[in-house]
Protein backbone atom coordinates (compact mmCIF):
# COMPACT_ATOMS: atom_id res chain seq x y z
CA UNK A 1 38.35 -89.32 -33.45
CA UNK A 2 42.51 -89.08 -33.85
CA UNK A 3 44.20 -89.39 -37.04
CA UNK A 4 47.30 -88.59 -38.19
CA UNK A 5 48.85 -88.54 -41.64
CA UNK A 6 51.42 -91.02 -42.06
CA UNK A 7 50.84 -92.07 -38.86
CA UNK A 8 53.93 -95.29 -39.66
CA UNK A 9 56.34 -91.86 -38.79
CA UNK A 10 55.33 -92.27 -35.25
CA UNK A 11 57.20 -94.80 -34.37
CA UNK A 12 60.52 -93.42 -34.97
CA UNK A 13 59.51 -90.55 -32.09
CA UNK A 14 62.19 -91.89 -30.16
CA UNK A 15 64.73 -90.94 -33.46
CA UNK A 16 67.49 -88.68 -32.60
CA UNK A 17 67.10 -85.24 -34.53
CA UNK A 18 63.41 -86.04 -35.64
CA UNK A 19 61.22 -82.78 -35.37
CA UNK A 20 57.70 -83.09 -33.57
CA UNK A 21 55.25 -80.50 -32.45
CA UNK A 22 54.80 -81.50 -29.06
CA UNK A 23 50.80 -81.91 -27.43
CA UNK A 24 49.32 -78.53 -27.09
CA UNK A 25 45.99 -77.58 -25.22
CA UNK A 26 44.50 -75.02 -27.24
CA UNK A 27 40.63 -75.20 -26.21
CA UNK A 28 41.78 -78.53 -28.31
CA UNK A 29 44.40 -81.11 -26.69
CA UNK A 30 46.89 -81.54 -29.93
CA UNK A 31 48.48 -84.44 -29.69
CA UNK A 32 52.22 -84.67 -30.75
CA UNK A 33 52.85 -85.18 -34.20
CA UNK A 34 55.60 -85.24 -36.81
CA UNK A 35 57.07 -81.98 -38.99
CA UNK A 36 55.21 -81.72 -41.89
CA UNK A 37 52.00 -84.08 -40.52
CA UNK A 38 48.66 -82.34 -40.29
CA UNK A 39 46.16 -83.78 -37.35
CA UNK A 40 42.36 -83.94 -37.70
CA UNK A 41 41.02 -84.19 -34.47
CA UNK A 42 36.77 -84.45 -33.57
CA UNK A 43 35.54 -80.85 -32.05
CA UNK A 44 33.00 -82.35 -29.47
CA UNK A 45 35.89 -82.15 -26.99
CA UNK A 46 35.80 -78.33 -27.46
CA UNK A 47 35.90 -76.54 -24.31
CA UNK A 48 32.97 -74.15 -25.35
CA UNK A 49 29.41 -73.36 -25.74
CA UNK A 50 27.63 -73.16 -29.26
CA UNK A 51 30.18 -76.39 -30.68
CA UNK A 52 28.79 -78.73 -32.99
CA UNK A 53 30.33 -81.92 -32.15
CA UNK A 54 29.30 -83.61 -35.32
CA UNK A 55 32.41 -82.17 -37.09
CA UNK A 56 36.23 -82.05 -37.72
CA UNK A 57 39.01 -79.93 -37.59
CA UNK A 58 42.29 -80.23 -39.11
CA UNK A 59 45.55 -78.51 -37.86
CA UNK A 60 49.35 -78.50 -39.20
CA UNK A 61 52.37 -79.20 -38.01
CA UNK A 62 55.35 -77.13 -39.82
CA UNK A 63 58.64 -78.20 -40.57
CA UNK A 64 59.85 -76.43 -38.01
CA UNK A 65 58.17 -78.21 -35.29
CA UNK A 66 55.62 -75.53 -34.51
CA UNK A 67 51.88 -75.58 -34.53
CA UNK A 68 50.16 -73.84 -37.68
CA UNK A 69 47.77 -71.03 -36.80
CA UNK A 70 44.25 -72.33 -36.64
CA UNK A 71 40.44 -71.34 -36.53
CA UNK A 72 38.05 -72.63 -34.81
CA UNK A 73 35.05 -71.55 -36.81
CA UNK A 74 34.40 -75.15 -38.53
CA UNK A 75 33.77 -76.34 -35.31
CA UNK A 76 30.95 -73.76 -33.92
CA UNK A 77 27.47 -73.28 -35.39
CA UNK A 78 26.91 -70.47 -37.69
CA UNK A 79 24.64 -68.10 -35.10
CA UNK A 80 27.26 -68.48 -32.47
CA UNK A 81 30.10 -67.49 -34.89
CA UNK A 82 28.28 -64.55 -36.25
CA UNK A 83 27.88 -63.29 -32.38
CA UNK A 84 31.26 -63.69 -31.46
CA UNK A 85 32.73 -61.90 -34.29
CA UNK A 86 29.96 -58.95 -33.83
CA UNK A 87 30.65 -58.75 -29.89
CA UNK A 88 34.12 -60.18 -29.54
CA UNK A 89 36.94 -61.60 -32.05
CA UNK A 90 36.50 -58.73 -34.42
CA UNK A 91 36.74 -55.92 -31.42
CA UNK A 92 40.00 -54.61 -29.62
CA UNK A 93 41.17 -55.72 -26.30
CA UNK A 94 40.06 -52.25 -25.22
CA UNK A 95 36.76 -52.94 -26.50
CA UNK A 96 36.48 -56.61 -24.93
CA UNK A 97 37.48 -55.37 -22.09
CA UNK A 98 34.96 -52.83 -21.72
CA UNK A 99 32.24 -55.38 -23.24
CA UNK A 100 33.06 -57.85 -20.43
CA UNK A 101 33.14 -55.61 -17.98
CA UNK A 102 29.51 -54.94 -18.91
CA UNK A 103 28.28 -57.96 -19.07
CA UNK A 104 29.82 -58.49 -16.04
CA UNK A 105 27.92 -55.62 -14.62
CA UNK A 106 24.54 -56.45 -16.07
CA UNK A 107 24.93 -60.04 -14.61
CA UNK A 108 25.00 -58.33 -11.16
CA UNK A 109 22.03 -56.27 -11.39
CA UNK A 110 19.95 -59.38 -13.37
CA UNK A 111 21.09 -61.51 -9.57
CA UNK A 112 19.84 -58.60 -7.69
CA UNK A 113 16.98 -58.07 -9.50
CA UNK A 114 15.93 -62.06 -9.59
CA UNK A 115 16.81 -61.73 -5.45
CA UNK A 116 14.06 -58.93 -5.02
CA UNK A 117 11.76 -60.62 -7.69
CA UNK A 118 12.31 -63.87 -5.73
CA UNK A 119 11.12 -62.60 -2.26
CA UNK A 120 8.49 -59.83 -3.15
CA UNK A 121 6.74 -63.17 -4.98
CA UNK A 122 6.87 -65.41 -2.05
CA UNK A 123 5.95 -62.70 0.07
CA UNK A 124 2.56 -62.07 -2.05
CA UNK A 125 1.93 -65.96 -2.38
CA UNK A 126 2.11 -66.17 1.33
CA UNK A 127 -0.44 -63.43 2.04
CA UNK A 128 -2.32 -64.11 -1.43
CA UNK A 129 -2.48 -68.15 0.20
CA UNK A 130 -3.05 -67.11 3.90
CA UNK A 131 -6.40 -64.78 3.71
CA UNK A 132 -8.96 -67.05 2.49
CA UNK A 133 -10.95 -63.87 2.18
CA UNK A 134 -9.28 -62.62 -0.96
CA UNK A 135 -10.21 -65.89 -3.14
CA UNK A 136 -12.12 -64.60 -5.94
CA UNK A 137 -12.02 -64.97 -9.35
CA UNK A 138 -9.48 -62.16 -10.00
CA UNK A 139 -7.37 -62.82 -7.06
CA UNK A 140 -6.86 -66.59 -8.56
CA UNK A 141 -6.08 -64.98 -11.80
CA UNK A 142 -3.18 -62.89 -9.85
CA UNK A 143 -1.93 -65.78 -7.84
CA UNK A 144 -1.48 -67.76 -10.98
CA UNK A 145 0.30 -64.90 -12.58
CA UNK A 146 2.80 -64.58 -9.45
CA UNK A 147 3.14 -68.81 -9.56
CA UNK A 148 4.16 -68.58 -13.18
CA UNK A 149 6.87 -65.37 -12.68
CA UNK A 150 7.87 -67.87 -9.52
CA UNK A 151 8.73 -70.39 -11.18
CA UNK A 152 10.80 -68.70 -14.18
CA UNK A 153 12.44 -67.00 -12.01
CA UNK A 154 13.42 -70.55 -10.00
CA UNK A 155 14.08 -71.61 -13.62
CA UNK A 156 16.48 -68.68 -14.08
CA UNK A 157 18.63 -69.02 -10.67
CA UNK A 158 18.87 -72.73 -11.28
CA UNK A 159 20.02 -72.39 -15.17
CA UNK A 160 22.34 -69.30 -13.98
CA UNK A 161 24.09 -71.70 -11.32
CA UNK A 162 24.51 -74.69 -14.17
CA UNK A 163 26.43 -71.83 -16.48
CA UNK A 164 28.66 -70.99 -13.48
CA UNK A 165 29.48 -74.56 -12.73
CA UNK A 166 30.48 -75.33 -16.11
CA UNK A 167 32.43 -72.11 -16.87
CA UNK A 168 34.43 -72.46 -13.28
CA UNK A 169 35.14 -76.50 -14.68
CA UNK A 170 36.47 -74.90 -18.21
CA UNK A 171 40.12 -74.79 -19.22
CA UNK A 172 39.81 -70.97 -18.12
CA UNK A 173 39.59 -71.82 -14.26
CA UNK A 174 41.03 -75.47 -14.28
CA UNK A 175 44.28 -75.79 -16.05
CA UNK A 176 44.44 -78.91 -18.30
CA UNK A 177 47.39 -81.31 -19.28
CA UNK A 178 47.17 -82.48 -22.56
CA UNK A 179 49.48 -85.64 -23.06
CA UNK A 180 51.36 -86.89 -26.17
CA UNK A 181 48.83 -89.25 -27.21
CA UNK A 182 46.13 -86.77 -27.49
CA UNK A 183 44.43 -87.28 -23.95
CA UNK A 184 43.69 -84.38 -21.66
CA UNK A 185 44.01 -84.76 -17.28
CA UNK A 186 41.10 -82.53 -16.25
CA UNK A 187 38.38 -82.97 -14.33
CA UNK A 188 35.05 -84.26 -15.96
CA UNK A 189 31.76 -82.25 -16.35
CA UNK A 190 29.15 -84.76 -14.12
CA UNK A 191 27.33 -85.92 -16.79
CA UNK A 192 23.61 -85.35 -15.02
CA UNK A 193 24.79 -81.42 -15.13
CA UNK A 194 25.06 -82.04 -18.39
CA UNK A 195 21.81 -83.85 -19.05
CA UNK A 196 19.86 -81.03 -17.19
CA UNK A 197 20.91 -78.32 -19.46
CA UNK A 198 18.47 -78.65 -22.00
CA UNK A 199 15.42 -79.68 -18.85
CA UNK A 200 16.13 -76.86 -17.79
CA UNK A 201 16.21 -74.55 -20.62
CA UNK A 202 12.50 -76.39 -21.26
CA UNK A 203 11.28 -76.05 -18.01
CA UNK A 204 12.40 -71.99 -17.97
CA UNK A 205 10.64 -71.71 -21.41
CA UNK A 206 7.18 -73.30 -19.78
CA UNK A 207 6.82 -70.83 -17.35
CA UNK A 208 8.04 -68.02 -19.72
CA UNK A 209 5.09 -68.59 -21.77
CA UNK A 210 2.54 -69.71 -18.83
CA UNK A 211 3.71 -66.05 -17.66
CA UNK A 212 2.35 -64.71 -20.67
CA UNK A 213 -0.65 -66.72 -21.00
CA UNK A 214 -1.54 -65.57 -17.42
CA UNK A 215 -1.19 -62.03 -19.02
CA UNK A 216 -3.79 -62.92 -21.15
CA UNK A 217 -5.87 -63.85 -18.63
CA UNK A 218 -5.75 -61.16 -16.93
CA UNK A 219 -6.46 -58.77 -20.10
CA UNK A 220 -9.14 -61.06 -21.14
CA UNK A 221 -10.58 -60.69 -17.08
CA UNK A 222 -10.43 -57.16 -16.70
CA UNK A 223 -11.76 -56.47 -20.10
CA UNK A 224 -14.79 -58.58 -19.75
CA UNK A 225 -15.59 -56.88 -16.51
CA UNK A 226 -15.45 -53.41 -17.57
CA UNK A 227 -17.00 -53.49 -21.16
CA UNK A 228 -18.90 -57.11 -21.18
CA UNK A 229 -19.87 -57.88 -17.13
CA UNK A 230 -22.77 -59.97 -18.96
CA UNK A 231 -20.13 -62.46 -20.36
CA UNK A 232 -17.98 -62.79 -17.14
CA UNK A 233 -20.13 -65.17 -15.09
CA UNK A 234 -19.66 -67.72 -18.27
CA UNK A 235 -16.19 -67.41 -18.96
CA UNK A 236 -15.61 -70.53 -16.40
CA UNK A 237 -12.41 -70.64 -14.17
CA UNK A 238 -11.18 -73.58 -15.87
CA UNK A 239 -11.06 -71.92 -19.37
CA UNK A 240 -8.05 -70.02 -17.67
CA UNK A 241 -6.52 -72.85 -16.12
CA UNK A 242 -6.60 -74.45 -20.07
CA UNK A 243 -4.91 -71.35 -21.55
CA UNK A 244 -2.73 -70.75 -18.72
CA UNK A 245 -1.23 -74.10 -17.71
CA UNK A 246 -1.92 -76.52 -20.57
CA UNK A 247 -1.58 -74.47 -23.77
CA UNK A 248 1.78 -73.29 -22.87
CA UNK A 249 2.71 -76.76 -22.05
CA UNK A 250 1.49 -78.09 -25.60
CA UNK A 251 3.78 -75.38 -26.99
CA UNK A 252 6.74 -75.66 -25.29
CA UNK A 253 6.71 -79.64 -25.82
CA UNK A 254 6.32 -79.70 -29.10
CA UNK A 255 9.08 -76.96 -29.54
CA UNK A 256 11.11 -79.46 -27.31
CA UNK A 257 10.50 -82.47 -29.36
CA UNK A 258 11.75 -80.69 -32.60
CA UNK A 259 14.58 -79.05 -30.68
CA UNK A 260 15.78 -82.74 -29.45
CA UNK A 261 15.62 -83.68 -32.57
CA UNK A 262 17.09 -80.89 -34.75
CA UNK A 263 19.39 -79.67 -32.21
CA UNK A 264 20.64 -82.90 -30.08
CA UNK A 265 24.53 -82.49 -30.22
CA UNK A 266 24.08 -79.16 -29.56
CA UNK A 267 25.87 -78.57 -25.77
CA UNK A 268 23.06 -77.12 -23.21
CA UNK A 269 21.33 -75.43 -26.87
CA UNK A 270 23.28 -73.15 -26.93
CA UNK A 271 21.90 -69.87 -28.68
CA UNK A 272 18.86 -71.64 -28.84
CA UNK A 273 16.76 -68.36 -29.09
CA UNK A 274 18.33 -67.09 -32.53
CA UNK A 275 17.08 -70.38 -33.88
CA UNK A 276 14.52 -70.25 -36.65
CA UNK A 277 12.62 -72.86 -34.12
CA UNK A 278 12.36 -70.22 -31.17
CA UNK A 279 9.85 -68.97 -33.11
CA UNK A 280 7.31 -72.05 -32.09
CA UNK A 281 7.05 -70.42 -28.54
CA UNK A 282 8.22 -67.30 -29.12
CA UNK A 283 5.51 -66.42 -32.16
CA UNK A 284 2.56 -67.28 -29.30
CA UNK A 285 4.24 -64.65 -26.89
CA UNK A 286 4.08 -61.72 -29.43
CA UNK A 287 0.24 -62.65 -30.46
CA UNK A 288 -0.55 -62.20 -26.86
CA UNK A 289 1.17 -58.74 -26.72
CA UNK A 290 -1.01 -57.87 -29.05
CA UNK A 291 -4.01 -58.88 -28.31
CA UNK A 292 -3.21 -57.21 -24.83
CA UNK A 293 -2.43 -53.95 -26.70
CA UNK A 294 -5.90 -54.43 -28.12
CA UNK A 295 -7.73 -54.99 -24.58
CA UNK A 296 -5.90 -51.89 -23.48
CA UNK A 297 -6.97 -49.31 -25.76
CA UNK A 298 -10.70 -50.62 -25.26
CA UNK A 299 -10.19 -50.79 -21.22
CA UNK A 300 -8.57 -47.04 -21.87
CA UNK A 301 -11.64 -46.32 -24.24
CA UNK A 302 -14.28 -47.09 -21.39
CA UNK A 303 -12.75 -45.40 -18.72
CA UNK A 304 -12.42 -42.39 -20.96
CA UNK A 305 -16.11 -42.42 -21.52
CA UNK A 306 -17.18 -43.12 -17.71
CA UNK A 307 -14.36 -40.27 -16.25
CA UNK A 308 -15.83 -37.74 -18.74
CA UNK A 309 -18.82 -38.78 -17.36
CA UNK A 310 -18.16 -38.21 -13.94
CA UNK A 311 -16.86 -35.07 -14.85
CA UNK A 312 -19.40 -33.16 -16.97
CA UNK A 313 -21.70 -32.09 -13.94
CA UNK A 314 -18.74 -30.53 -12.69
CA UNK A 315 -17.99 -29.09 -15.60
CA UNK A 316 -21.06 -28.23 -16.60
CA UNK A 317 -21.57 -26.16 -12.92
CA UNK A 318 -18.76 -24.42 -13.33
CA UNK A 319 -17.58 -23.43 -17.14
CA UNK A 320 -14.31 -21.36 -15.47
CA UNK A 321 -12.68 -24.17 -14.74
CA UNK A 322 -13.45 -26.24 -17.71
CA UNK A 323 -9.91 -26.81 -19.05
CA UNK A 324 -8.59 -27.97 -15.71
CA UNK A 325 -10.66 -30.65 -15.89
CA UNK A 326 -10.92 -32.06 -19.43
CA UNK A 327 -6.79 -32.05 -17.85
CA UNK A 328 -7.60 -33.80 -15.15
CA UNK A 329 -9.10 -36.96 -16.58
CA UNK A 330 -6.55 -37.28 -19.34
CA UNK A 331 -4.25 -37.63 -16.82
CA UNK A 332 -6.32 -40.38 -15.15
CA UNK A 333 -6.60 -41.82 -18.39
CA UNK A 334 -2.60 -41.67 -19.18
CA UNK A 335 -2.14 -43.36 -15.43
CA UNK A 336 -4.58 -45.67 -15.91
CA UNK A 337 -2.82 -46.81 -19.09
CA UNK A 338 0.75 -46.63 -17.73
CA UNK A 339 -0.23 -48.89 -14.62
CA UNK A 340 -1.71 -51.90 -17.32
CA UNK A 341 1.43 -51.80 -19.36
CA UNK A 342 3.61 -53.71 -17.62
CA UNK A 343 0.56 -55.51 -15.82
CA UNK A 344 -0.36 -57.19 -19.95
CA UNK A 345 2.87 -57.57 -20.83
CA UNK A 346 2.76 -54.90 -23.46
CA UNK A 347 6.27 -53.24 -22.12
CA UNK A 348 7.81 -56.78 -23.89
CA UNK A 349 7.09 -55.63 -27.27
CA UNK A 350 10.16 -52.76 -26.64
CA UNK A 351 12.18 -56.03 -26.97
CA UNK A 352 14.26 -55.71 -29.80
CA UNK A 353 15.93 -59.30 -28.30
CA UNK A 354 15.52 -61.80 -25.49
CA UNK A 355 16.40 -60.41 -22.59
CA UNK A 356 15.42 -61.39 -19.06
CA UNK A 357 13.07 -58.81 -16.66
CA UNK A 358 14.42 -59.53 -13.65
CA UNK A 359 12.58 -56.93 -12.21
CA UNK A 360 9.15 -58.21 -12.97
CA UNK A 361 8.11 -60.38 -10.38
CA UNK A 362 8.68 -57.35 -7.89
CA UNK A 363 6.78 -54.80 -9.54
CA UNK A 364 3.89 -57.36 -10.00
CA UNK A 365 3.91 -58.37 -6.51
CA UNK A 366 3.38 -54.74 -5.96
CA UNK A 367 0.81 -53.54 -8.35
CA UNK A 368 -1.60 -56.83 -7.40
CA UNK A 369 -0.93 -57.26 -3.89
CA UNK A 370 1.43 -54.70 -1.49
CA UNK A 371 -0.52 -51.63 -3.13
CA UNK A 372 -3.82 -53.40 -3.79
CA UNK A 373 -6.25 -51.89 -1.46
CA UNK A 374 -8.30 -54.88 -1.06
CA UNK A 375 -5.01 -56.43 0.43
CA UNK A 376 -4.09 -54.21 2.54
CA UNK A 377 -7.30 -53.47 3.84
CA UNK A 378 -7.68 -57.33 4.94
CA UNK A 379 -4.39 -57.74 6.11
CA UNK A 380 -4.64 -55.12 8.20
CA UNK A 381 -7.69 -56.62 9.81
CA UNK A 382 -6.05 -59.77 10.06
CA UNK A 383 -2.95 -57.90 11.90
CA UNK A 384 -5.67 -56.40 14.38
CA UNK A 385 -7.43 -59.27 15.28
CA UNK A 386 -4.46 -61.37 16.00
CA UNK A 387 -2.80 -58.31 18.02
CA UNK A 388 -6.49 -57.97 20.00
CA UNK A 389 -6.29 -61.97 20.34
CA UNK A 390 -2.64 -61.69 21.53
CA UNK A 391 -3.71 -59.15 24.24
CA UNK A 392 -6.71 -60.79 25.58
CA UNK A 393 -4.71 -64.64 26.32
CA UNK A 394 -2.18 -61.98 27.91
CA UNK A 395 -4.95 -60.11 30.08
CA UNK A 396 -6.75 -63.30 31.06
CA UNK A 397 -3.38 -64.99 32.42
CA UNK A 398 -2.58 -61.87 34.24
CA UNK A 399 -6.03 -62.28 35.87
CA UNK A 400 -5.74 -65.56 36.63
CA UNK A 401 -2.54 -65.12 38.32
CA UNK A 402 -4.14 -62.92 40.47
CA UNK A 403 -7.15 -65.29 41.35
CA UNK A 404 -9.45 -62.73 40.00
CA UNK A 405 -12.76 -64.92 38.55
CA UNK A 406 -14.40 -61.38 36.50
CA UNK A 407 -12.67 -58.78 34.73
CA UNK A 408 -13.66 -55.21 35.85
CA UNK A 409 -15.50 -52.95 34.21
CA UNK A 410 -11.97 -51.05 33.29
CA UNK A 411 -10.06 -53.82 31.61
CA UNK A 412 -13.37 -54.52 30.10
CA UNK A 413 -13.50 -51.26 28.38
CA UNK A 414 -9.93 -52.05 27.33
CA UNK A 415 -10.64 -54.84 25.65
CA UNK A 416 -14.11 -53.58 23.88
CA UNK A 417 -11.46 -51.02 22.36
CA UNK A 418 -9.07 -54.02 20.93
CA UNK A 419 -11.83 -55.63 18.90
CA UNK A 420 -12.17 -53.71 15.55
CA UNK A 421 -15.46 -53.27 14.18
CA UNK A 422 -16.79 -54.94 11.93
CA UNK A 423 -16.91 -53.67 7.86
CA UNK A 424 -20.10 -53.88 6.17
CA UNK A 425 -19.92 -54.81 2.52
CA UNK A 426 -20.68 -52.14 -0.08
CA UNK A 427 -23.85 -52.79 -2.22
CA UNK A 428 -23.89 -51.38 -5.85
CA UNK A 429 -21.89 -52.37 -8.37
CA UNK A 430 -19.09 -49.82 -8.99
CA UNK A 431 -15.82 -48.89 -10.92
CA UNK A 432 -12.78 -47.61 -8.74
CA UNK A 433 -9.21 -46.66 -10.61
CA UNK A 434 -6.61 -44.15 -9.10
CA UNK A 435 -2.66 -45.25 -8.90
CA UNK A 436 -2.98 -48.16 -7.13
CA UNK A 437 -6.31 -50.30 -8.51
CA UNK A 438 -7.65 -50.50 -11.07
CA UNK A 439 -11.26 -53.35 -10.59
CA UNK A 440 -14.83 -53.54 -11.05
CA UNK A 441 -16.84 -54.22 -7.57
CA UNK A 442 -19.62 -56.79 -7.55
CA UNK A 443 -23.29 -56.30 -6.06
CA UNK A 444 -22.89 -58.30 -2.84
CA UNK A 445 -24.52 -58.49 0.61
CA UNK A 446 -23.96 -57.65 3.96
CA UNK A 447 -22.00 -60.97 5.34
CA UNK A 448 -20.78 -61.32 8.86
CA UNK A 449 -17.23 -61.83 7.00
CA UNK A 450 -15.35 -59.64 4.87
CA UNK A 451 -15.22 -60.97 1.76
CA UNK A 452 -13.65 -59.42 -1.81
CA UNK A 453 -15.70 -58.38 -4.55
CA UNK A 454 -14.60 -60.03 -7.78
């Protein structure tokens, strides 16, 4: 919307010795106007984020044929106002400087982090997907987790590229012509990027809280194997899948619908998180840090019992060396509770605002699968065999080139050494924690195949 006071003045532009303000780009394209005319122009065309297109602003010309000062505050919402005056408009140019340069620095390291995050993930899906032998029902639990972290951080690269695109096609990068009639020559946002915005921002929020329901899971998992093994073999695998998948879904639609409906003019939602709304997915995030926090001081309460345990014949046998080891398992204890913080999503509540952990797809990928014993163990077999395999097609067409029909007793020998032996499954049921595992072992049988206790 254009409109001009008096706008019957406009015709006599082409007056000798009649004063206009001639069209300005400003963020705004100001049309030209008559001395002492004021022009209201419609803010949706603002070249910014956080602009709520539903309203108006009105700017001056003077007498003198210049442009009155103007502010642009009318024209953003309230929470994106308040944070650029905190973090920008009210600071020196020394102090944006420095800010930006921040930012800019942070914005590295969150690429670099998402980068190692993005291939220590694929890298445990692969091997997580690949050995069959690992499927159990905590393994599932952990390959859901590292799906969920996948796809945020898929979410994140693809909403970080959208940002770029649309800052490199602002009036900051592009330069823009703004003509007398109030129309601007620049080239057009694709409408689809446009439209994807908010999908995306939904579809980043889904796997943000799937993340954290996963979390759950695994609390909920590790607890009931350590305190109540009687109630794991009836918590069914599809109760996770519902809490996992589904419930976060529920939320984050329904937080969608009201945001679509509350929010629509709002470009790509722009601050959506400091909206009283965020609190819809947001509120479910915190409960599960909690409850978390809870599982953990009852996982750390049991293991406390069972390494004092373990320890009082050794205490008890020799009473020199008592203090040493009432040490000893308060330090298992303290590691033990340091390697489930960031594994239940408990290091989240040191939040004090949304900020992305780039980081934490790598240092999951570690903890459940390059330092998880089980995995290692098993892929190491795996390595074997296929090296042993490799050798033996190798040996044989060697032979055969020869026209040899038997191997010798010599390369026989060789080859007996390629084929590892075979790992018999321990029996008893058993609790195992040092730095890099922290499970409960299952009473299973000898098998033929090596298979993971659950």
């Amino acid at each position: 919307m254009l409109s001009i006071e008096n706008k019957s003045l406009l015709t006599n532009n082409s007056i000798e010795n009649e004063l206009y303000c001639s069209a300005l780009f400003d963020n705004l394209c100001w049309p030209q106007t008559p001395a002492n005319h004021s022009v209201t122009i419609s803010c949706s065309t603002l070249a910014m984020q956080g602009v709520d297109s539903s309203k108006f602003i009105t700017r001056d010309c003077l007498s003198t044929g210049q442009w009155s000062p103007v502010s642009y505050q009318p024209c953003v919402y309230g929470d994106v106002w308040d944070l650029m005056m905190t973090f920008y408009i009210s600071r020196t140019p020394e102090q944006r400087k420095a800010y930006t340069d921040i930012l800019q620095a942070v914005r590295i390291i969150e690429f670099v982090g998402l980068s190692v995050s993005f291939i220590s993930v694929l890298v445990s899906l692969i091997i997580f997907f690949t050995l069959k032998s690992l499927y159990c029902s905590r393994t599932k639990i952990h390959i859901n987790l590292l799906s969920a972290i996948f796809i945020q951080i898929v979410a994140r690269i693809v909403n970080y590229g959208i940002q770029m695109k649309q800052s490199n096609s602002s009036s900051h990068v592009i330069p823009m012509i703004c003509h007398a009639d109030g129309s601007v020559s620049s080239p057009k946002i694709s409408s689809v990027l446009i439209n994807m915005c908010p999908l995306i921002v939904i579809f980043l929020q889904f796997s943000i809280s799937s993340m954290f329901m996963w979390m759950l899971c695994e609390g909920i998992h590790l607890n009931n194997v350590l305190t109540v093994s009687v109630f794991k073999n009836h918590f069914k695998s599809y109760y996770f899948y519902i809490l996992g998948w589904v419930l976060p879904l529920c939320i984050t639609l329904s937080w969608s619908i009201i945001m679509f409906i509350k929010e629509r003019d709002r470009k790509c939602w722009a601050n959506y998180n400091y909206l009283k709304y965020y609190w819809i997915i947001d509120g479910p995030r915190y409960a599960v840090m909690i409850i978390n926090f809870i599982f953990l001081l009852n996982i750390i309460r049991v293991l406390l019992i069972k390494i004092k345990e373990g320890s009082e014949k050794q205490i008890r046998s020799d009473k020199h060396h008592r203090t040493s080891m009432n040490t000893k398992f308060v330090k298992k204890a303290v590691k033990a509770a340091i390697f489930l913080l960031p594994l239940l999503g408990i290091t989240h509540m040191l939040e004090t605002f949304v900020s992305p952990v780039t980081f934490q797809g790598f240092f999951c990928s570690l903890l459940y699968c390059f330092l998880n014993t089980e995995v290692r163990e098993t892929l190491s077999r795996r390595l074997k065999t296929t090296q042993a395999w490799s050798r033996w097609k190798r040996l044989l067409g060697q032979q055969e080139r020869f026209g040899k029909n038997k191997l010798n007793s010599e390369d026989q020998t060789r080859l007996e050494l390629l084929i590892p032996l075979s790992i018999s499954e321990p029996k008893g049921s058993i609790i195992e924690m040092d730095d890099r595992r922290l499970t409960a072992e299952a009473d299973v049988t000898s098998q033929p195949t090596h298979k993971v206790s659950c």
